[in-house]
Protein backbone atom coordinates (compact mmCIF):
# COMPACT_ATOMS: atom_id res chain seq x y z
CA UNK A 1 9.00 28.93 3.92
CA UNK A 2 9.41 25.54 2.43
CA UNK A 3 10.16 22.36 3.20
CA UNK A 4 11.41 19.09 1.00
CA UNK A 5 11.21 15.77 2.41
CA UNK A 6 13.55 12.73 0.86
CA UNK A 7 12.33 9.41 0.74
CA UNK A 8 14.08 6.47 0.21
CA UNK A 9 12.11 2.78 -0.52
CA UNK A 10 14.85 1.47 2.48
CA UNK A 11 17.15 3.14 4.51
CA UNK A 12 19.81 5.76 3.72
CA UNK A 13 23.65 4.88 3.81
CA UNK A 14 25.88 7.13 5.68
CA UNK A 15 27.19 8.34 2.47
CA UNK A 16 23.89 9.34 1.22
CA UNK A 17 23.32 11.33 4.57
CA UNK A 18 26.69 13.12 4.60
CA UNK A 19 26.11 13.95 1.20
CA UNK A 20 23.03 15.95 2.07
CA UNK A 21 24.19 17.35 5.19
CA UNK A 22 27.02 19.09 3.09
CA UNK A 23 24.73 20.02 0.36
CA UNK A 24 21.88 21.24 2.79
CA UNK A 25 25.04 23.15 4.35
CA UNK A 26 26.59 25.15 1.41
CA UNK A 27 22.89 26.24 0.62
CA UNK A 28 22.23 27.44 4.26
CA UNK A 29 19.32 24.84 4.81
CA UNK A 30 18.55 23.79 7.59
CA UNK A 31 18.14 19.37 7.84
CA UNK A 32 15.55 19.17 10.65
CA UNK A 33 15.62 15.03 10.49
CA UNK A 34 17.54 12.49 9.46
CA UNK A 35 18.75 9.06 10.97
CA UNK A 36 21.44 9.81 13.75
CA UNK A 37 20.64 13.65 14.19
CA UNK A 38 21.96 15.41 16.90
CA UNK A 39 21.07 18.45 18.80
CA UNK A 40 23.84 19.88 18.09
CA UNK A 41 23.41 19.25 14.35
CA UNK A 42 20.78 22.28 14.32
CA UNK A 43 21.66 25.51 12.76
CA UNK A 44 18.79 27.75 13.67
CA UNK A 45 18.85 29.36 17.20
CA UNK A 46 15.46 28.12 18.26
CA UNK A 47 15.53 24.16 18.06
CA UNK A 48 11.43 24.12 17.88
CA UNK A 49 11.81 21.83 14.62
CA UNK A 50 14.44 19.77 15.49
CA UNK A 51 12.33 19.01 19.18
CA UNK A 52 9.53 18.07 16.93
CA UNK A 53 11.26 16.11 14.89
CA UNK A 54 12.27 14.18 17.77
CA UNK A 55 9.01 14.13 20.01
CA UNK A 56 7.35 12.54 16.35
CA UNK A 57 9.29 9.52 16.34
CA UNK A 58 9.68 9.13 20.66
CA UNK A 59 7.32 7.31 22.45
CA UNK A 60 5.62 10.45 23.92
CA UNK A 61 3.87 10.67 19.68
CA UNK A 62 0.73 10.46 19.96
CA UNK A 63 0.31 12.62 23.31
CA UNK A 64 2.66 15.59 21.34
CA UNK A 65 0.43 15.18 18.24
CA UNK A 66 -2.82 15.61 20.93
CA UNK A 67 -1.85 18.35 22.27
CA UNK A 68 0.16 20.20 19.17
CA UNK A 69 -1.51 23.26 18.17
CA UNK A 70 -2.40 22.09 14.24
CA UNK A 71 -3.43 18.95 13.08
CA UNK A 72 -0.17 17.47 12.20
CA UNK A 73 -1.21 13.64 12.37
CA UNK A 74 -1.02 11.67 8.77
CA UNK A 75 -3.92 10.89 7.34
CA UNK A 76 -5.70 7.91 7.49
CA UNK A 77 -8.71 6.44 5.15
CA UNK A 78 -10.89 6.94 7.36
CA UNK A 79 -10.62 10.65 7.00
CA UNK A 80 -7.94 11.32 4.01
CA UNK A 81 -8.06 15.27 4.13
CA UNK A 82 -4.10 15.85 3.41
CA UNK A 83 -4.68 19.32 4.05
CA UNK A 84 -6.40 19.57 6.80
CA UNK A 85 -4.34 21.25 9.41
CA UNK A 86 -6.55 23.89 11.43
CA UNK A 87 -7.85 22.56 14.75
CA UNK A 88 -10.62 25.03 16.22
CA UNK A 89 -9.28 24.81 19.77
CA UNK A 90 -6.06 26.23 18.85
CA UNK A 91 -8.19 29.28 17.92
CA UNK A 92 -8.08 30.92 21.11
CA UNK A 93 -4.19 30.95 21.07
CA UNK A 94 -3.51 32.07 17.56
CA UNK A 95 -5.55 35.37 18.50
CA UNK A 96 -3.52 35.65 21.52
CA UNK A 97 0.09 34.92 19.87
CA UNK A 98 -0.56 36.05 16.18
CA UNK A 99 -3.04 38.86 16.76
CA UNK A 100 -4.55 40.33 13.29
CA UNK A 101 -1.83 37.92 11.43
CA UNK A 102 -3.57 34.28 12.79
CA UNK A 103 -5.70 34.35 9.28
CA UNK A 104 -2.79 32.82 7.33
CA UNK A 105 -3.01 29.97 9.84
CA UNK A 106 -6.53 29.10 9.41
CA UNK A 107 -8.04 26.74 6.09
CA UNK A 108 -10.04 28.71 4.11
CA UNK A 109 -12.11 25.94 3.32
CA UNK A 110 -13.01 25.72 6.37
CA UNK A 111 -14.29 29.10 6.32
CA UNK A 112 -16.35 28.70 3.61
CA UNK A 113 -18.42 25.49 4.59
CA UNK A 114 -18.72 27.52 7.68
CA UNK A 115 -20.43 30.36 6.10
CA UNK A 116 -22.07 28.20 3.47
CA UNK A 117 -23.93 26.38 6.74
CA UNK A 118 -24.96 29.89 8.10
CA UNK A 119 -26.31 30.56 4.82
CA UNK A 120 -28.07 27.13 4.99
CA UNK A 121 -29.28 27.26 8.46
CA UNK A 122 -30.40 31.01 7.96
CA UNK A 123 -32.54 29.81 4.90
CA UNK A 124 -33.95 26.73 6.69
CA UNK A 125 -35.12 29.01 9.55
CA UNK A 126 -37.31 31.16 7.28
CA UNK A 127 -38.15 28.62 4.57
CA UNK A 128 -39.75 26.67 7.52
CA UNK A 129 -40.91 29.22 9.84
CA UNK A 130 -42.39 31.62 6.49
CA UNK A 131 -45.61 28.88 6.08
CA UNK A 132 -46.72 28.34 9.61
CA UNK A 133 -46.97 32.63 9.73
CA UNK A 134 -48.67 32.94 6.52
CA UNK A 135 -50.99 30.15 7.35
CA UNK A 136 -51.47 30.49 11.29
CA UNK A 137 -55.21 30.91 10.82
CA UNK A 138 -55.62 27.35 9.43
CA UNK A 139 -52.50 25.60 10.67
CA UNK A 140 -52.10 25.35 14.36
CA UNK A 141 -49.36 24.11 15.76
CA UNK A 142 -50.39 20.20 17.97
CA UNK A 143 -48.21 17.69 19.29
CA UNK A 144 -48.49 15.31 16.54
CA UNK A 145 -47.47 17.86 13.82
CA UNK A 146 -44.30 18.92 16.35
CA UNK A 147 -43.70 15.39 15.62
CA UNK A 148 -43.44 16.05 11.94
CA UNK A 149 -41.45 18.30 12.09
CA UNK A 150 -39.10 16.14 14.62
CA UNK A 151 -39.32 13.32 11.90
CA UNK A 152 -38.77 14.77 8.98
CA UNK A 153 -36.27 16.57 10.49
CA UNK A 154 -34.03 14.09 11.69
CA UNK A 155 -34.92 11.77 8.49
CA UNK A 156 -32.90 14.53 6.04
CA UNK A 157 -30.22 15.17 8.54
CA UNK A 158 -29.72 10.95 8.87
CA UNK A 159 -30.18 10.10 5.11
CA UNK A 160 -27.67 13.38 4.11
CA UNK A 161 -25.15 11.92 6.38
CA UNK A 162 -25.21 8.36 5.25
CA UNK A 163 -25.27 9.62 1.81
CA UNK A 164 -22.23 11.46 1.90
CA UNK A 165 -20.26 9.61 4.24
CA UNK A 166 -20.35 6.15 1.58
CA UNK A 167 -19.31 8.53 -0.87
CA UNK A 168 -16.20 9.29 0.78
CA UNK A 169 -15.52 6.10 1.81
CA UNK A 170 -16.10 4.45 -2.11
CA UNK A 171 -13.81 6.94 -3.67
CA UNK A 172 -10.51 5.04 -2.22
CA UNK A 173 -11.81 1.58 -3.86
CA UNK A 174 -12.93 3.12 -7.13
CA UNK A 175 -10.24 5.00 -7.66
CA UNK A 176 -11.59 8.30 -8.38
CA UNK A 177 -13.87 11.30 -6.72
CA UNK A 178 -15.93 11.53 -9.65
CA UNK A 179 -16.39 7.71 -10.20
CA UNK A 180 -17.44 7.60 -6.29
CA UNK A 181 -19.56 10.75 -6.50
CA UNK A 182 -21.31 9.64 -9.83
CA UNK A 183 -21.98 5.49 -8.93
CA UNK A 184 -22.41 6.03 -5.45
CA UNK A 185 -25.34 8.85 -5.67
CA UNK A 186 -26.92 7.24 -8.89
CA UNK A 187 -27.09 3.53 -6.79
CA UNK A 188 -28.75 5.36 -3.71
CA UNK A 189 -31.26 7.50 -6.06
CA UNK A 190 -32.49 4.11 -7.98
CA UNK A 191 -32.29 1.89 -5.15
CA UNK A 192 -34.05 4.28 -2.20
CA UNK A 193 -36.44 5.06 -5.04
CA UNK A 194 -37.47 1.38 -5.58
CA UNK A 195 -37.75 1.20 -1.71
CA UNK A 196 -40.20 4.14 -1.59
CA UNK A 197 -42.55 2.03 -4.17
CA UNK A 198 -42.05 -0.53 -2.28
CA UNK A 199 -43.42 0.92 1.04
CA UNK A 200 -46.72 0.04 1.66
CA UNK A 201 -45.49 -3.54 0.86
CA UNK A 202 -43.19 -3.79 4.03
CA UNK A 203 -44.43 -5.22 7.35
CA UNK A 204 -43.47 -2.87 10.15
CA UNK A 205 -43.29 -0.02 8.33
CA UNK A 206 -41.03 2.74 9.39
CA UNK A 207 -40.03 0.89 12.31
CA UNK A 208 -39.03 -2.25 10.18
CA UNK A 209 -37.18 -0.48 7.69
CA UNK A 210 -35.39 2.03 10.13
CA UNK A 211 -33.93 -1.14 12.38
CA UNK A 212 -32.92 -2.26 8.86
CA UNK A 213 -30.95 0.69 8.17
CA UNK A 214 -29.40 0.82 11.22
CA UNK A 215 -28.20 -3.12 11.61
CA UNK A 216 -26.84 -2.70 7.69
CA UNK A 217 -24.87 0.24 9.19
CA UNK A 218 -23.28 -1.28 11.86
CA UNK A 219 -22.35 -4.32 9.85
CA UNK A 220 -20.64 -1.87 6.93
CA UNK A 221 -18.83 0.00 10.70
CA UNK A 222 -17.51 -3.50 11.14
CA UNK A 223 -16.82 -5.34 7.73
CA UNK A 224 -16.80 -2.86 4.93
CA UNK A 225 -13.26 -1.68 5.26
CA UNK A 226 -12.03 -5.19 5.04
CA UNK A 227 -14.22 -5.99 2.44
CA UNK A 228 -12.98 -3.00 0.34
CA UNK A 229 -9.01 -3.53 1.27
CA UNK A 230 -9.48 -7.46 -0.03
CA UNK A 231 -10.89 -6.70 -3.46
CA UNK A 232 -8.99 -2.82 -4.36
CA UNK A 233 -6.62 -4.23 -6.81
CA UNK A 234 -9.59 -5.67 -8.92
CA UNK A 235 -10.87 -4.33 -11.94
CA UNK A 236 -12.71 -1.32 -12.20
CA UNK A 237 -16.08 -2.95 -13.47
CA UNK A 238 -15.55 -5.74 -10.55
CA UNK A 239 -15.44 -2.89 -7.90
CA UNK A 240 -18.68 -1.31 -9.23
CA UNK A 241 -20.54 -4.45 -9.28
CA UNK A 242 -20.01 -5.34 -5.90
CA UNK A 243 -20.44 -1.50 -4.66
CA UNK A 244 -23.99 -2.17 -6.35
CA UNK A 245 -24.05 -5.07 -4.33
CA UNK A 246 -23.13 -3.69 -1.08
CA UNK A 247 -25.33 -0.87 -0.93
CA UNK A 248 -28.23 -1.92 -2.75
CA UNK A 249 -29.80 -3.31 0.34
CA UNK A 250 -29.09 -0.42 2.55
CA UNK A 251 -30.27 2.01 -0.18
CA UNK A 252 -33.53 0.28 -0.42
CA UNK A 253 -34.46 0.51 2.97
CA UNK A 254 -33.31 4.01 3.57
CA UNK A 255 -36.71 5.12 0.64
CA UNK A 256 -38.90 3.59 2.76
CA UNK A 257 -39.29 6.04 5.70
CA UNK A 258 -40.10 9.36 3.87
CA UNK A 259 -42.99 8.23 2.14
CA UNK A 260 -44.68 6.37 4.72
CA UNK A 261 -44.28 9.65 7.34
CA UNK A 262 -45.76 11.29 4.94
CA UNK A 263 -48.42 9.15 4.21
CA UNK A 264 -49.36 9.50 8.45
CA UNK A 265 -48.68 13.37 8.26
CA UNK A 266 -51.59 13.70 5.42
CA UNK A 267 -53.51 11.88 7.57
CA UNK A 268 -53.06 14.27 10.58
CA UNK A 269 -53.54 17.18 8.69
CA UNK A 270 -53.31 17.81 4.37
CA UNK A 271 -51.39 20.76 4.43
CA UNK A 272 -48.63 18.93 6.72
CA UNK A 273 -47.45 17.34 3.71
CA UNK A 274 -45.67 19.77 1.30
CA UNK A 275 -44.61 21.65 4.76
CA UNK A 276 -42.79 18.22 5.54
CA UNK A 277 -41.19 17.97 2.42
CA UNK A 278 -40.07 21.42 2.56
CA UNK A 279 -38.43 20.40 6.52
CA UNK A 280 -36.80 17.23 4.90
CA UNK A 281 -35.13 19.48 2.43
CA UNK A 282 -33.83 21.95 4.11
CA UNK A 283 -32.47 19.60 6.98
CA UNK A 284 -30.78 17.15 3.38
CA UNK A 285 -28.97 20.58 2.24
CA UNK A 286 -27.87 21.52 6.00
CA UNK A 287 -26.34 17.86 6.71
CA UNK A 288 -24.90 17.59 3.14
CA UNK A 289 -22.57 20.98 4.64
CA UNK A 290 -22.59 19.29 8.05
CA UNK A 291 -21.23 16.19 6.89
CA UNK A 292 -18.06 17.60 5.32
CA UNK A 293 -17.42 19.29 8.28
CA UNK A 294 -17.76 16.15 10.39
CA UNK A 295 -15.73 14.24 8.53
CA UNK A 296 -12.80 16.22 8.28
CA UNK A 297 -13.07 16.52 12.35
CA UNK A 298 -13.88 12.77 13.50
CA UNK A 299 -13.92 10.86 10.30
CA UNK A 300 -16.01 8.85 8.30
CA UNK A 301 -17.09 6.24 11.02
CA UNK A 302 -18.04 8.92 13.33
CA UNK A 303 -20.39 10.60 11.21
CA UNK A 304 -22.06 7.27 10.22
CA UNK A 305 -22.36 6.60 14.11
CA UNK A 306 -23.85 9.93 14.26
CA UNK A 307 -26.36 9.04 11.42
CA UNK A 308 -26.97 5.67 13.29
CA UNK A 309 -28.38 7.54 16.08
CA UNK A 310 -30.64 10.07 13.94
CA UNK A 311 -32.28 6.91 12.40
CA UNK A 312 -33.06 5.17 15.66
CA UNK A 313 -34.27 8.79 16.95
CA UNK A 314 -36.62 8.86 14.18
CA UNK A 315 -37.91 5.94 14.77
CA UNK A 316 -38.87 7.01 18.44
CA UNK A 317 -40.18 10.36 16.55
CA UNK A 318 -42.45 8.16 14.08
CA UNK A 319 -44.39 6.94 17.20
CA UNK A 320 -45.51 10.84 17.37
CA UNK A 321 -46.90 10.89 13.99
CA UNK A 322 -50.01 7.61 15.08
């Protein structure tokens, strides 16, 4: 089945809709909506489109898009995924209604980061797990290296997250994917890089620069998008200057935490180190899946919300590490 939707850049004349009606007519298609429909304007003997049609533009919209069983709402910027239709809660009743034919109805893609974060989280498990077993006669497990791993942890998941969510959200203002992707990652690699030299530098250490990270986030939650809507029509080379200028700061700040936990886990105990790094990896590969998947459920503000949170938890966590 197909559909074809006119649009018009102002409203149809009478003439234009009768002329469509009678071509849609000598065709045998079916006209679910157009201004003036009536019921008895529908052709087909169920009128589940042309109720639809209806409950869209009524009141009662945003309860029937709630409660409909795909994700029919239009998308917005902050989560611009045009074809994502599946919700997971409607899972349950396209077993019961379609039966071994509800695979159609489900996004692939979906299936795929779904697997690919088994695959992830199945790795991560071992690649963790495999060094505390091979060394258990020299590395015993203490409160303060539960703590690394708690840290580190939650520093990957939280960096991953903010990482990929400003990615999404630049490619709208710089007009491409691979212009976004490209800038964006080589500004946060230079930038969090020059933080991390900068580390030992910073008063308040992890503390200092995690609070930083997390009031620079909030004040991107609350300004960025007008920011980026008053200066989209600029030039190209404009918009990359000031994304360098926007997340420079933030960038900076978020190098500063890894090297200075690791710095207190080699003080704890040597061999916590490359086990760290290994925990901070595996947790950056797991979020960089998890992220998608966030954002194509709640959008781009939730999962920096969500990042928000991991931050200030890892600050709490840092206090573990002395």
């Amino acid at each position: 089945r197909t559909a074809t939707i006119l649009a018009k850049k102002g409203e149809f004349t009478q003439k234009e809709i009768e002329e469509t009606k009678e071509f849609c007519k000598e065709r045998l298609f079916e006209t679910l909506f157009y201004p003036g429909i009536k019921e008895e304007d529908n052709l087909l003997k169920e009128e589940t489109y042309f109720q639809a049609s209806q409950k869209i533009i009524s009141k009662d919209r945003e309860n029937f898009l709630k409660f409909y069983p795909f994700n029919i709402s239009p998308p917005i910027d902050d989560s611009p995924y045009f074809f994502h239709f599946f919700k997971w809660k409607s899972l349950p009743l396209l077993l019961r209604t379609a039966g071994k034919e509800w695979i159609p109805f489900l996004e692939w893609g979906y299936i795929v980061l779904i697997a690919t974060l088994s695959q992830a989280l199945v790795s991560s498990i071992f690649l963790i797990l495999l060094p505390l077993f091979l060394c258990r006669k020299r590395f015993r497990i203490t409160r303060k290296k539960g703590g690394s791993f708690l840290y580190f942890s939650l520093l990957g998941f939280s960096f991953m997250l903010l990482e990929m969510a400003f990615i999404q959200k630049f490619v709208l203002f710089l007009s491409h994917p691979l212009y976004a992707t490209g800038f964006i990652l080589t500004c946060i690699l230079i930038f969090s890089g020059l933080g991390s030299c900068y580390a030992k530098k910073l008063k308040g250490g992890i503390i200092t620069s995690v609070f930083s990270i997390i009031l620079i986030s909030i004040f991107y939650l609350l300004s960025l998008k007008p920011i980026l809507s008053h200066f989209l029509n600029f030039p190209l080379i404009f918009k990359i200057f000031l994304s360098l200028f926007l997340l420079a700061p933030l960038s900076f700040f978020m190098g500063i935490p890894f090297p200075l936990g690791l710095e207190r886990a080699g003080r704890i105990d040597e061999n916590l180190i490359p086990w760290c790094w290994g925990i901070n990896g595996c947790f950056s590969v797991i979020a960089t899946i998890g992220a998608v998947i966030l954002m194509m459920a709640y959008g781009f503000q939730i999962t920096i919300i969500l990042a928000i949170f991991l931050y200030l938890s890892s600050a709490f966590a840092s206090l573990k590490l002395g």
